[in-house]
PDB file of N, CA and C in Angstrom:
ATOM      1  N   UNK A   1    -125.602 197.731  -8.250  1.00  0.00           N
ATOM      2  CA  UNK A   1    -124.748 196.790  -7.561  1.00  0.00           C
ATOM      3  C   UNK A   1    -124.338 197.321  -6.194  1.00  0.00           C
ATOM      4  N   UNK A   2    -124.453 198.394  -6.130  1.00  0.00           N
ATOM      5  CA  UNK A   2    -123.987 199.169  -4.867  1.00  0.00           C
ATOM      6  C   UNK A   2    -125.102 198.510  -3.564  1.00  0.00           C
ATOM      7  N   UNK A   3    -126.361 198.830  -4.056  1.00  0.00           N
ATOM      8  CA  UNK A   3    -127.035 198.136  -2.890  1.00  0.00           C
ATOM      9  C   UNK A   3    -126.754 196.754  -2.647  1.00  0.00           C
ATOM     10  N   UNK A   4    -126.294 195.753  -3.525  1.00  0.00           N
ATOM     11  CA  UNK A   4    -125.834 194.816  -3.319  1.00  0.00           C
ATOM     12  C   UNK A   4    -124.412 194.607  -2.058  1.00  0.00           C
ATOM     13  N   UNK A   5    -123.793 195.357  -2.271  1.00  0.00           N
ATOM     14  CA  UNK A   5    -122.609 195.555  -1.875  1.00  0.00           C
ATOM     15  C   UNK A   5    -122.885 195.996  -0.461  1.00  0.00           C
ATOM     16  N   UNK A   6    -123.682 196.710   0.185  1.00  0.00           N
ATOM     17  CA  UNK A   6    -124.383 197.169   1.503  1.00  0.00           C
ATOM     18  C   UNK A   6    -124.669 196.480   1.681  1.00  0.00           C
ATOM     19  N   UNK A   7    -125.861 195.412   1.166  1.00  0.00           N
ATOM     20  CA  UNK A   7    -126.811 194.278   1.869  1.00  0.00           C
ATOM     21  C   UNK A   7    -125.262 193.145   2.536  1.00  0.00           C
ATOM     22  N   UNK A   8    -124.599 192.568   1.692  1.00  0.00           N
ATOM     23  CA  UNK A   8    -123.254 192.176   1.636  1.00  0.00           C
ATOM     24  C   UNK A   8    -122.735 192.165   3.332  1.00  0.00           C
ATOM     25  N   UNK A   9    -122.455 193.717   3.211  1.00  0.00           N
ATOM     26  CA  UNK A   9    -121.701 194.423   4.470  1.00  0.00           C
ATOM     27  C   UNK A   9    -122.721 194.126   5.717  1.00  0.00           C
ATOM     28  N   UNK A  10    -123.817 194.417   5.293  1.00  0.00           N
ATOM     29  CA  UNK A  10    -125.041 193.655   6.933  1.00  0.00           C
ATOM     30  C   UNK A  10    -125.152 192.647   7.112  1.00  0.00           C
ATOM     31  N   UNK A  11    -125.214 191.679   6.077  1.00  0.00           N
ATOM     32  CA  UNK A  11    -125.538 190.200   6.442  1.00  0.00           C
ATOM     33  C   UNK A  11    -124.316 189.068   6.497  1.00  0.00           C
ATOM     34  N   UNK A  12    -122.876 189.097   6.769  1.00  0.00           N
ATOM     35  CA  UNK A  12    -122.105 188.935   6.539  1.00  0.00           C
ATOM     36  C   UNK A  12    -121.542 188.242   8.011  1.00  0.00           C
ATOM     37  N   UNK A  13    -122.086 189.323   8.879  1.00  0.00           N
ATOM     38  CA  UNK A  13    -122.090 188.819  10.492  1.00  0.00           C
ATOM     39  C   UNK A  13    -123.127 187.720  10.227  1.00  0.00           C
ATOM     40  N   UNK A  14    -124.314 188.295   9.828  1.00  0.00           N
ATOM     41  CA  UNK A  14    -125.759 187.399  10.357  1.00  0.00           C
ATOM     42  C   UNK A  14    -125.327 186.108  10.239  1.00  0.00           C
ATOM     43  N   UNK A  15    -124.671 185.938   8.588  1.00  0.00           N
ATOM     44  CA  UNK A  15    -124.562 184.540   8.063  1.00  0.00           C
ATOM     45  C   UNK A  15    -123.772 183.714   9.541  1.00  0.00           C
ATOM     46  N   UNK A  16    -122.691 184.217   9.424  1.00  0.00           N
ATOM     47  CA  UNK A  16    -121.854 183.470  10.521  1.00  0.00           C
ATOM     48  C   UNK A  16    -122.529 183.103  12.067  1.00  0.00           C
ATOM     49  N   UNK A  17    -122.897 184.372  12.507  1.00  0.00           N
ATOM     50  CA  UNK A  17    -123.593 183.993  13.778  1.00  0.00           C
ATOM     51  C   UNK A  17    -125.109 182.931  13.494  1.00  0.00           C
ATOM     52  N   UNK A  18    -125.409 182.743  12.332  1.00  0.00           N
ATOM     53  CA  UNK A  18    -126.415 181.893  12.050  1.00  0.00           C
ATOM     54  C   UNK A  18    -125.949 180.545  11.897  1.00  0.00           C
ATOM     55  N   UNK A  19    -124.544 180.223  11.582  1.00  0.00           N
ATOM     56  CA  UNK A  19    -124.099 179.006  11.310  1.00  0.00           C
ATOM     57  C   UNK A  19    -123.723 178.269  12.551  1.00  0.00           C
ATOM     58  N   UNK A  20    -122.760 179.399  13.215  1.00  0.00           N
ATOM     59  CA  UNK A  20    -122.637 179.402  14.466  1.00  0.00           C
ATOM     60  C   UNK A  20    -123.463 178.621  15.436  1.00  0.00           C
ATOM     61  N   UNK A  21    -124.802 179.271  15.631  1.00  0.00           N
ATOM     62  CA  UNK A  21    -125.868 178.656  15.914  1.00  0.00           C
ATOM     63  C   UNK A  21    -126.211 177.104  15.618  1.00  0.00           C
ATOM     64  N   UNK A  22    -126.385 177.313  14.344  1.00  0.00           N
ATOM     65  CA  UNK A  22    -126.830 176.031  13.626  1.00  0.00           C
ATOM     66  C   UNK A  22    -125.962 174.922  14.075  1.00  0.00           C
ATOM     67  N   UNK A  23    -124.464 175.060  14.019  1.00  0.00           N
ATOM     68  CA  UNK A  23    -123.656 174.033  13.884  1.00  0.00           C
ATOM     69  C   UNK A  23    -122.780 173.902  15.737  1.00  0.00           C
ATOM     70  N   UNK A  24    -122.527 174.964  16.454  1.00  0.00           N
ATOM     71  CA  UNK A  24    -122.351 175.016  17.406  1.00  0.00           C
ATOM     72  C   UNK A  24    -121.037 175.476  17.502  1.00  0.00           C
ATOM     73  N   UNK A  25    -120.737 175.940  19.012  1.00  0.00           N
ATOM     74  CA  UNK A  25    -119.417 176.946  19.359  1.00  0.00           C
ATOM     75  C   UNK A  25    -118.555 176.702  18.635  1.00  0.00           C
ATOM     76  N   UNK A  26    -118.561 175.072  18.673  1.00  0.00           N
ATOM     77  CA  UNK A  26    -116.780 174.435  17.575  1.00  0.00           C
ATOM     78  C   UNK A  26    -116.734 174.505  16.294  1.00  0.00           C
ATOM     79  N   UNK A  27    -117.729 175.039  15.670  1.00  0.00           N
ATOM     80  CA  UNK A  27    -117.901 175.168  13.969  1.00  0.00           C
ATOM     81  C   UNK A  27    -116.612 176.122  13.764  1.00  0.00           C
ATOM     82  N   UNK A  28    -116.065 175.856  12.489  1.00  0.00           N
ATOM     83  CA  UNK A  28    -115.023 176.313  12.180  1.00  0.00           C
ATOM     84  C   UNK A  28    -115.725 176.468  10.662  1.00  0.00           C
ATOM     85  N   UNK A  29    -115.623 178.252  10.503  1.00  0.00           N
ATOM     86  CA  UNK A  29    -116.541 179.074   9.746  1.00  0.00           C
ATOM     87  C   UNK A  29    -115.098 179.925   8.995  1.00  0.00           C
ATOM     88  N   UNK A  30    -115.087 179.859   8.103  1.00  0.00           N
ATOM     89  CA  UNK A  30    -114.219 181.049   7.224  1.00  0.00           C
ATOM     90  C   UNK A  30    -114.897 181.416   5.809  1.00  0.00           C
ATOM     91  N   UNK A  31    -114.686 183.021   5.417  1.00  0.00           N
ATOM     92  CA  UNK A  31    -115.274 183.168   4.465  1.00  0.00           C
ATOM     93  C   UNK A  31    -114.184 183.858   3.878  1.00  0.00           C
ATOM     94  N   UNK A  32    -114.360 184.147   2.349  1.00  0.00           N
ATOM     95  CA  UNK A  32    -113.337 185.154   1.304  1.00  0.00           C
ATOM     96  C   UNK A  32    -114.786 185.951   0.350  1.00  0.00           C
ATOM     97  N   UNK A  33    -113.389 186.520  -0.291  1.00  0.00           N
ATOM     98  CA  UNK A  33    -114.749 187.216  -0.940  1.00  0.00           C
ATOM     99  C   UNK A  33    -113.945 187.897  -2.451  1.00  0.00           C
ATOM    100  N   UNK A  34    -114.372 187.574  -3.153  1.00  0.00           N
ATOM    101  CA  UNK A  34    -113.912 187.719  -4.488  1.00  0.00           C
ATOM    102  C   UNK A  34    -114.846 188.749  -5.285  1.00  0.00           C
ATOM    103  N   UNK A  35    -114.397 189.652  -5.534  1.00  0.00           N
ATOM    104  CA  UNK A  35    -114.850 191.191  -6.542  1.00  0.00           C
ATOM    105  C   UNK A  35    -114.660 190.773  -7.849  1.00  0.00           C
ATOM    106  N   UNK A  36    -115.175 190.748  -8.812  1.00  0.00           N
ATOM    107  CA  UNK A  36    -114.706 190.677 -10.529  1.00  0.00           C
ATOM    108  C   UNK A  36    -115.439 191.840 -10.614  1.00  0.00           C
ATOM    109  N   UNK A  37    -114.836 191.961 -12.349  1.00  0.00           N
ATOM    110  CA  UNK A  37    -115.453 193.159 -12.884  1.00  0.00           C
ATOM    111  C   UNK A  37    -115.520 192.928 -14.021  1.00  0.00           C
ATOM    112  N   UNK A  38    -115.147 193.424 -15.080  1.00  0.00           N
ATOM    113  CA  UNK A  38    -115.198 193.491 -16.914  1.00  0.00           C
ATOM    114  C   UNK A  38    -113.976 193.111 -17.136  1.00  0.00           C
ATOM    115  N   UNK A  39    -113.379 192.770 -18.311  1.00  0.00           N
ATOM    116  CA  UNK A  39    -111.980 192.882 -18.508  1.00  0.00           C
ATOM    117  C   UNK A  39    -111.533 194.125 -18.467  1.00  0.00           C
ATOM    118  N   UNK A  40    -109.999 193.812 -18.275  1.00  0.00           N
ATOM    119  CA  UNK A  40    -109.376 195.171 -18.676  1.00  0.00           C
ATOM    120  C   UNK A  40    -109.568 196.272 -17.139  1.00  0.00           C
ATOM    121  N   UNK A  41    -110.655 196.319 -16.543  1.00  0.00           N
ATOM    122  CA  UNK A  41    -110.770 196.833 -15.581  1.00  0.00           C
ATOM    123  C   UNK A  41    -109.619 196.730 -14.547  1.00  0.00           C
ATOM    124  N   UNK A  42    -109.559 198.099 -13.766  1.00  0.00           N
ATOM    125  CA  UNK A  42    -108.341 198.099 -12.202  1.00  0.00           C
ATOM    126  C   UNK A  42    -109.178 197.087 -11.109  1.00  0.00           C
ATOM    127  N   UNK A  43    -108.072 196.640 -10.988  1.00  0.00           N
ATOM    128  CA  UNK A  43    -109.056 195.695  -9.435  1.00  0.00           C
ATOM    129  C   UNK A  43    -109.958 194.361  -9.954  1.00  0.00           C
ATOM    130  N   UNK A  44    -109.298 194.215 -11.059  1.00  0.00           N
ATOM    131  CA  UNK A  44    -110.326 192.392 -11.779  1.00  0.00           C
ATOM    132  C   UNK A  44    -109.503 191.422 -11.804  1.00  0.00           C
ATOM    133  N   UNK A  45    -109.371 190.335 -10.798  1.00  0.00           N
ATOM    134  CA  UNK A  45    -110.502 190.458  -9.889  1.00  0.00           C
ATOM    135  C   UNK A  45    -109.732 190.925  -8.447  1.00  0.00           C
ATOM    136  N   UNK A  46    -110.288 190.932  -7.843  1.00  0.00           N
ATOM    137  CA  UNK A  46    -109.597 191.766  -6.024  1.00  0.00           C
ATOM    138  C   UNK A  46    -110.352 190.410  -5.221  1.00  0.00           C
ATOM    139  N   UNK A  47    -109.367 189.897  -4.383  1.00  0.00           N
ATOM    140  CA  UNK A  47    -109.789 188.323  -3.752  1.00  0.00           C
ATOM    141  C   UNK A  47    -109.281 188.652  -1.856  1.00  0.00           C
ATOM    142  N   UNK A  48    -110.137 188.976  -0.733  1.00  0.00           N
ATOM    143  CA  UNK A  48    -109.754 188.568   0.473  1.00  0.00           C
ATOM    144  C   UNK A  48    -109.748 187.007   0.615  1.00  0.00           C
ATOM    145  N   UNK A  49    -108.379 186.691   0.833  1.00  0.00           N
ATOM    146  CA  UNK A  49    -108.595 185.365   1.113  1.00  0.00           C
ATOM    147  C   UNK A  49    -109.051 184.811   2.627  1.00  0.00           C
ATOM    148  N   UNK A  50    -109.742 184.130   2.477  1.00  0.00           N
ATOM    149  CA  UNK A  50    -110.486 183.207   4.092  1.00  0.00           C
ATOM    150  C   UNK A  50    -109.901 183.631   4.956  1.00  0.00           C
ATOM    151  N   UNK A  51    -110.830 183.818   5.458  1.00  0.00           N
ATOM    152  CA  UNK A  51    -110.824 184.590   6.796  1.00  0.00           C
ATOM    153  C   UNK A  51    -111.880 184.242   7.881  1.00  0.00           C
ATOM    154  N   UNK A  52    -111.637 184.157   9.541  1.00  0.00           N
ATOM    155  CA  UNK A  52    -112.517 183.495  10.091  1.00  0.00           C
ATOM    156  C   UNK A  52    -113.378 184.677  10.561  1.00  0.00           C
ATOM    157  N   UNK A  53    -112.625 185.973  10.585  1.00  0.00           N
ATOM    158  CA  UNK A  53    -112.822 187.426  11.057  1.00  0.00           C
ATOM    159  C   UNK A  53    -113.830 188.147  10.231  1.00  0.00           C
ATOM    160  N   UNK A  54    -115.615 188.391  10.681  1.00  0.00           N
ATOM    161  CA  UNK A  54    -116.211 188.763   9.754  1.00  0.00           C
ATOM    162  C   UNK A  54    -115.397 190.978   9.913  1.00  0.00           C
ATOM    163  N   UNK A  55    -115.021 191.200  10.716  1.00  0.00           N
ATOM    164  CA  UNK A  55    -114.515 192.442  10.634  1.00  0.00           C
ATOM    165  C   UNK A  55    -113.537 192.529   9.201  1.00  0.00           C
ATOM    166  N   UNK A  56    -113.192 191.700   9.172  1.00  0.00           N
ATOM    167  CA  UNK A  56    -112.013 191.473   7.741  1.00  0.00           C
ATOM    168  C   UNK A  56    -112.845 191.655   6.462  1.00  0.00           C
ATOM    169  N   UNK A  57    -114.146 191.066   6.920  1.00  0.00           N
ATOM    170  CA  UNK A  57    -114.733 191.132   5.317  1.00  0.00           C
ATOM    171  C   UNK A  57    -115.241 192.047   5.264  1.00  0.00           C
ATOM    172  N   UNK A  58    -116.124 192.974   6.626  1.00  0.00           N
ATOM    173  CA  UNK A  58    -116.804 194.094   6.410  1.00  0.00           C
ATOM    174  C   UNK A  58    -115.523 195.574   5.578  1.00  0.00           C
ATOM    175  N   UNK A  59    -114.527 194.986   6.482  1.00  0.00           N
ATOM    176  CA  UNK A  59    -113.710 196.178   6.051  1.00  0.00           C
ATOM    177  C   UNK A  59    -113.211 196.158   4.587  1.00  0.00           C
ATOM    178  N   UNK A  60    -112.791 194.891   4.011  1.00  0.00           N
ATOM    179  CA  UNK A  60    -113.293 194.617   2.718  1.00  0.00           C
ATOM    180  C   UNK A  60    -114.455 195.283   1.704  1.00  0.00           C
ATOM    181  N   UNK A  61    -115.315 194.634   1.949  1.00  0.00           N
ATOM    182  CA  UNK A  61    -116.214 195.350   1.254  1.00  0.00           C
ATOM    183  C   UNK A  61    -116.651 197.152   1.739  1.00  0.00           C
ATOM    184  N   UNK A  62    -116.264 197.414   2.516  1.00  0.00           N
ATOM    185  CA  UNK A  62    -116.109 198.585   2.845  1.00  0.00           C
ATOM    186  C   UNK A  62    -115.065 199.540   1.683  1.00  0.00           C
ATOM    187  N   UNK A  63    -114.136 199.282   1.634  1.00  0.00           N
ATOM    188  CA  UNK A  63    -113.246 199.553   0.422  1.00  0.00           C
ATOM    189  C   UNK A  63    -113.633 199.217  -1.029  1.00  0.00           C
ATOM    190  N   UNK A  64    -115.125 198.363  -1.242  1.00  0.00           N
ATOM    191  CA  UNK A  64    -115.403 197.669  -2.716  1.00  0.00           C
ATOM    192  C   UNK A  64    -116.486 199.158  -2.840  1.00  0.00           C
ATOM    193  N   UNK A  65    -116.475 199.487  -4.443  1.00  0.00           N
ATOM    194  CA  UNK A  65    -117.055 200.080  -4.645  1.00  0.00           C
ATOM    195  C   UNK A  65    -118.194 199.743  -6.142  1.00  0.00           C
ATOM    196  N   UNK A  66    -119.034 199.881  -6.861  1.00  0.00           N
ATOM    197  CA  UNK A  66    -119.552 199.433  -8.114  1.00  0.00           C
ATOM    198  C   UNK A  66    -119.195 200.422  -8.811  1.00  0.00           C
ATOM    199  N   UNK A  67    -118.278 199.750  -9.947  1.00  0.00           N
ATOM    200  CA  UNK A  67    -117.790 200.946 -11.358  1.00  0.00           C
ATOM    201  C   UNK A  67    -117.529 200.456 -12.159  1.00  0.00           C
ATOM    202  N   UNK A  68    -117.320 201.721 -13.119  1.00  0.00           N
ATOM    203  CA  UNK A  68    -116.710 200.275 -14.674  1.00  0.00           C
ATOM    204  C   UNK A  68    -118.097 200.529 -15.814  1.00  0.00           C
ATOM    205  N   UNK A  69    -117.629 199.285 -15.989  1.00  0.00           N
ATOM    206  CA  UNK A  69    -118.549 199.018 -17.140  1.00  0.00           C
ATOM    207  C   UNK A  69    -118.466 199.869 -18.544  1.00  0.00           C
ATOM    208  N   UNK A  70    -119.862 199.957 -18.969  1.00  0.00           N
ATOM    209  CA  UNK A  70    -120.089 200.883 -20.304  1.00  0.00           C
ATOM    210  C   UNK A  70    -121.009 199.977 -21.003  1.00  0.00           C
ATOM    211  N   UNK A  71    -120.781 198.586 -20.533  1.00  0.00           N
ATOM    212  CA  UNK A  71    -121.747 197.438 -21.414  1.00  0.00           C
ATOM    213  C   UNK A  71    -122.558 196.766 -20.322  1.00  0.00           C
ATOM    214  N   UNK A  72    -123.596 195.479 -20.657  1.00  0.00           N
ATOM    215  CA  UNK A  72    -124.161 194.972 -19.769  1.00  0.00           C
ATOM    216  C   UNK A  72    -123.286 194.127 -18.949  1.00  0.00           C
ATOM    217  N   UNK A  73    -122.872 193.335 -19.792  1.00  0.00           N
ATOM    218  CA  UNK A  73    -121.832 191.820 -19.264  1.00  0.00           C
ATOM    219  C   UNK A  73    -120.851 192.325 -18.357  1.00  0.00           C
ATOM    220  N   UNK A  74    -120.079 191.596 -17.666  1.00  0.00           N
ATOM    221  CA  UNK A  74    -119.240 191.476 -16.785  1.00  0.00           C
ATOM    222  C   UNK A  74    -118.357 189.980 -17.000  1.00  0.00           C
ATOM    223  N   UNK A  75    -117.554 189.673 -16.435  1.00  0.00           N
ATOM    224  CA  UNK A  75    -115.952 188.707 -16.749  1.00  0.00           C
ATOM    225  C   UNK A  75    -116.424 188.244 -15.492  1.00  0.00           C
ATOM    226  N   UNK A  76    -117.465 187.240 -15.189  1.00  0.00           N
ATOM    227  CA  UNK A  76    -118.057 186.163 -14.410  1.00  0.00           C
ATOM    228  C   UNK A  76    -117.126 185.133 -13.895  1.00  0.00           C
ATOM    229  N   UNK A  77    -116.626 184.980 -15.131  1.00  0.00           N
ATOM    230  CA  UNK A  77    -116.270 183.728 -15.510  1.00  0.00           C
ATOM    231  C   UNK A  77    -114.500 183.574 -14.090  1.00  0.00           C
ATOM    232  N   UNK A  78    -113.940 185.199 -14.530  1.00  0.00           N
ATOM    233  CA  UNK A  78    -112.741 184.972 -13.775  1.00  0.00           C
ATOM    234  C   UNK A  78    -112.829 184.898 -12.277  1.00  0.00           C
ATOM    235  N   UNK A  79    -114.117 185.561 -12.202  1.00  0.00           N
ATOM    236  CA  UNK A  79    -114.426 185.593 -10.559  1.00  0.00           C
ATOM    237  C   UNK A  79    -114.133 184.376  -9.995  1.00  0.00           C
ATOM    238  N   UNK A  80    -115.022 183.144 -10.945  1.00  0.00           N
ATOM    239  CA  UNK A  80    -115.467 181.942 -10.757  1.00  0.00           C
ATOM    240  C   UNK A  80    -114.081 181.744 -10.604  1.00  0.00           C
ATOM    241  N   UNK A  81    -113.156 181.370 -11.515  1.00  0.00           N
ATOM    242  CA  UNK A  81    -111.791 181.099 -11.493  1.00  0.00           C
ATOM    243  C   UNK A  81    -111.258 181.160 -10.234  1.00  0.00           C
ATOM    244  N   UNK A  82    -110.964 182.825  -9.823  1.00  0.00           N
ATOM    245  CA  UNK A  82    -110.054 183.157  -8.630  1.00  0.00           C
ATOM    246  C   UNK A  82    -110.725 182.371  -7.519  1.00  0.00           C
ATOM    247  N   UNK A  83    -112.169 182.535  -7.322  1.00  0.00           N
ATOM    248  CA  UNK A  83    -112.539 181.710  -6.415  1.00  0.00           C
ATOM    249  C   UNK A  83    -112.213 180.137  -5.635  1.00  0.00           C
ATOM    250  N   UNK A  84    -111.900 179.598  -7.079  1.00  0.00           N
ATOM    251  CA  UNK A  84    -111.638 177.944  -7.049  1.00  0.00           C
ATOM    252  C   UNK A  84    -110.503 177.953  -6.634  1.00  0.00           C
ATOM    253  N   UNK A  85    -109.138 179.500  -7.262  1.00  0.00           N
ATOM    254  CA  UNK A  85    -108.500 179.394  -6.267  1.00  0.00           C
ATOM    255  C   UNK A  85    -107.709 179.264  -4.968  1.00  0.00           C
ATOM    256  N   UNK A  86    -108.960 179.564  -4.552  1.00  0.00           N
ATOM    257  CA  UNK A  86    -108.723 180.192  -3.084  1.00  0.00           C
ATOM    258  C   UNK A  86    -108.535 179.082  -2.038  1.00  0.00           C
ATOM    259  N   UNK A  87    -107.799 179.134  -0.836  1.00  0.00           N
ATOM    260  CA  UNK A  87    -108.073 178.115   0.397  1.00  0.00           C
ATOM    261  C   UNK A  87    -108.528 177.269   0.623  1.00  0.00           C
ATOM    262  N   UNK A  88    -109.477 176.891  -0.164  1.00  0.00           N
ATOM    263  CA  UNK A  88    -110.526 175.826   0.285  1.00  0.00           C
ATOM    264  C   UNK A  88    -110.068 175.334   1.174  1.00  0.00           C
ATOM    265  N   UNK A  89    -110.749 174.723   2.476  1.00  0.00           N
ATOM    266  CA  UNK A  89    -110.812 173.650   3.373  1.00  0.00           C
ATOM    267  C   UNK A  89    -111.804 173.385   4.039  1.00  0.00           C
ATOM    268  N   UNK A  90    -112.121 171.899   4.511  1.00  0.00           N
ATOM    269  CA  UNK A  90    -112.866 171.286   4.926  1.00  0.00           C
ATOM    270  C   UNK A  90    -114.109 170.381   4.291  1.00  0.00           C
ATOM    271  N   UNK A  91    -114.965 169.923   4.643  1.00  0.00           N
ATOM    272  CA  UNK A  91    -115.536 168.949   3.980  1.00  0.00           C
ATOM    273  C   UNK A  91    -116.925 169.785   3.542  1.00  0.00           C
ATOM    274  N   UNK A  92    -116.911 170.660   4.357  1.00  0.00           N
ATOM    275  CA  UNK A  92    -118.184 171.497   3.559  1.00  0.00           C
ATOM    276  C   UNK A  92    -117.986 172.511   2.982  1.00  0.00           C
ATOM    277  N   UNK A  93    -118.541 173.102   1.602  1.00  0.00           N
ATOM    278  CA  UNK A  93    -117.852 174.217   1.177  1.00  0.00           C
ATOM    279  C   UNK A  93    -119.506 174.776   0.458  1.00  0.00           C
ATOM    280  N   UNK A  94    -119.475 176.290   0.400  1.00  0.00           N
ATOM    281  CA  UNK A  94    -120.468 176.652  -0.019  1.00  0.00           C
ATOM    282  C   UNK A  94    -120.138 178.050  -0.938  1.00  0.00           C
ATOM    283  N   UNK A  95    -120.266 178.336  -1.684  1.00  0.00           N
ATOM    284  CA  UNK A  95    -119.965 179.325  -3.274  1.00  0.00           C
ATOM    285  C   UNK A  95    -121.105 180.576  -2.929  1.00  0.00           C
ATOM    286  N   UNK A  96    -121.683 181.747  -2.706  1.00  0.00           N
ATOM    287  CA  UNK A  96    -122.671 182.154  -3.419  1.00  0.00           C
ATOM    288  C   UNK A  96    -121.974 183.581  -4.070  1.00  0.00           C
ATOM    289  N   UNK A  97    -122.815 183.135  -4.672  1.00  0.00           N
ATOM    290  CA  UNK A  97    -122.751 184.318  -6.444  1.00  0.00           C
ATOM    291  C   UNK A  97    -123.544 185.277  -6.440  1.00  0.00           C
ATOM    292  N   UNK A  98    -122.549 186.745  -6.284  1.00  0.00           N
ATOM    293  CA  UNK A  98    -124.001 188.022  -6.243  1.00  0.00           C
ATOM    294  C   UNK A  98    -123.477 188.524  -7.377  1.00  0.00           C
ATOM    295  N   UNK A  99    -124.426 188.997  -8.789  1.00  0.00           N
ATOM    296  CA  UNK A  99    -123.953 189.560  -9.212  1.00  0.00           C
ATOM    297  C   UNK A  99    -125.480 189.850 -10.156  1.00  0.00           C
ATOM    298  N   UNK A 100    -125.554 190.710 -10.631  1.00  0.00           N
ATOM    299  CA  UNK A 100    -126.614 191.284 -11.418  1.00  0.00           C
ATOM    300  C   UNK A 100    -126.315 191.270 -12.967  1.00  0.00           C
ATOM    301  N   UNK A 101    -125.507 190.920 -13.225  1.00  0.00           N
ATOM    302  CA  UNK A 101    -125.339 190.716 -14.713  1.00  0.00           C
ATOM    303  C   UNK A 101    -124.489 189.806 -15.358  1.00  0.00           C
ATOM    304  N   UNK A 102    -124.947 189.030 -16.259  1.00  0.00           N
ATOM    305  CA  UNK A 102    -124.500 188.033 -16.907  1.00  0.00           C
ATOM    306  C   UNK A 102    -122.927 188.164 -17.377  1.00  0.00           C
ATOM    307  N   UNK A 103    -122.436 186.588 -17.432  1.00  0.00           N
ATOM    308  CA  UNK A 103    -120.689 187.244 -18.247  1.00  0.00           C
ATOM    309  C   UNK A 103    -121.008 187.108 -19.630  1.00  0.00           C
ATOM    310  N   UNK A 104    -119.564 187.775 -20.218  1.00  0.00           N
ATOM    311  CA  UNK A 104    -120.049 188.075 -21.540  1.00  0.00           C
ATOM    312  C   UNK A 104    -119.805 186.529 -22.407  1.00  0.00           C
ATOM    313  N   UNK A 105    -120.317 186.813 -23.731  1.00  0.00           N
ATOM    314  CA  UNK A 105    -120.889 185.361 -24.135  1.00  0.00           C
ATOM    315  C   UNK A 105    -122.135 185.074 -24.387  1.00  0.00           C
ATOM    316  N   UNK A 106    -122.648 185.402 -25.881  1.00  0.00           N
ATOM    317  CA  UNK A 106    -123.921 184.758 -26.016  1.00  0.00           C
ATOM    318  C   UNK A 106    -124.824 183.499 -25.534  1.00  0.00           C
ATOM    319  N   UNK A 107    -123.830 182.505 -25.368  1.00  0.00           N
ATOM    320  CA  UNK A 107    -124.147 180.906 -24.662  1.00  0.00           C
ATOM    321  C   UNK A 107    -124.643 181.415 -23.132  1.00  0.00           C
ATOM    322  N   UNK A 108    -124.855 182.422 -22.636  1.00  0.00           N
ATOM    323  CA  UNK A 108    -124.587 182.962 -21.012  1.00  0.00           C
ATOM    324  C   UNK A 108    -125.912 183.498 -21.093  1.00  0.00           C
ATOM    325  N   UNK A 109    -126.345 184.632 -21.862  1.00  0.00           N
ATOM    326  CA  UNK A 109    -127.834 185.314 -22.003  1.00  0.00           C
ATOM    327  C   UNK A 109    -128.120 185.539 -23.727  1.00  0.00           C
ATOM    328  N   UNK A 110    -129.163 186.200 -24.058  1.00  0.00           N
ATOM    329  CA  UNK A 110    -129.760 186.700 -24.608  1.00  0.00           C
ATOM    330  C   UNK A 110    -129.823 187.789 -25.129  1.00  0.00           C
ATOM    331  N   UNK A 111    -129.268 188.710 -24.660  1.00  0.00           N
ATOM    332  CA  UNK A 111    -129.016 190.351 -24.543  1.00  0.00           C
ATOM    333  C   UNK A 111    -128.122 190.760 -25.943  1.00  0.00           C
ATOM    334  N   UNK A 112    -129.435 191.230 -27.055  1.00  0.00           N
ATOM    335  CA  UNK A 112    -128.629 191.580 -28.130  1.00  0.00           C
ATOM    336  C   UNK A 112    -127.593 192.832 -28.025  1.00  0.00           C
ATOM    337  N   UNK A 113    -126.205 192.641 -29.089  1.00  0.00           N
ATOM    338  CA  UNK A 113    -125.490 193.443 -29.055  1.00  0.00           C
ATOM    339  C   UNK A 113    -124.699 193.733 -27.958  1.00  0.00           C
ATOM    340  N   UNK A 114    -124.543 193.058 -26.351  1.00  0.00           N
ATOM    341  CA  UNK A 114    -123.682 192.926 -25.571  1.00  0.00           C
ATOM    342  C   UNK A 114    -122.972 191.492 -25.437  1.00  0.00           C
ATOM    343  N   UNK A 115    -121.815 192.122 -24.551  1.00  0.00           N
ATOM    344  CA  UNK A 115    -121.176 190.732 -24.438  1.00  0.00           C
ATOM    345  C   UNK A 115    -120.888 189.879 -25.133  1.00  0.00           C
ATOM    346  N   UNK A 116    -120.218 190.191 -26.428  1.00  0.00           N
ATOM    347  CA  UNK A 116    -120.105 189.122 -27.019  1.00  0.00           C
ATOM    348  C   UNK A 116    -118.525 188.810 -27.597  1.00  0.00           C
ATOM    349  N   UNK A 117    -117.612 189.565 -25.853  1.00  0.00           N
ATOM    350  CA  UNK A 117    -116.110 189.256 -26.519  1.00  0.00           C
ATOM    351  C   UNK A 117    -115.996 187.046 -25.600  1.00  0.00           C
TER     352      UNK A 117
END
């Protein structure tokens, strides 16, 4: 997950200066960024809320680190949650989901003997 978390930190500008582009000077661009982890874990979930400042998020994820665990699954589900909480505004809204492992919950994957609080 760690390389995840780097790729994250590089493309974070790109995205924006790409929308930027796309949509023009007056686009009004904010992003957040929501960390989950397992239950029970320190820091589940950790939420920057929207922000138009990609320096805010680099420094963000700059401070995120990948830990934890002991099982496959991960608490998906609350990420999803905190997320919906967040700021929303405007008429376009876009979600993406990095995460390398399923939440826990048989209905979710396949993976005998994990995840199955």
């Amino acid at each position: 997950m760690s390389r995840l978390i780097s790729a994250a930190k590089r493309k974070i500008r790109e995205v924006g200066n790409f929308i930027r582009g796309a949509m023009g000077s007056g686009a009004s661009i904010r992003f957040a960024i929501v960390v989950y982890r397992d239950f029970g874990e320190v820091g589940h979930p950790t939420v920057l809320e929207f922000t138009a400042d990609t320096d805010d998020c680099e420094r963000f994820l700059a401070g995120t680190e990948a830990r934890g665990g002991g099982d496959v699954c991960e608490d998906v589900l609350t990420g999803l949650d905190a997320a919906m909480g967040l700021s929303w505004a405007g008429r376009v809204r876009i979600m993406f989901l990095i995460s390398q492992t399923p939440n826990h919950g048989t209905r979710f994957h396949d993976t005998p003997n994990h995840g199955t609080r």
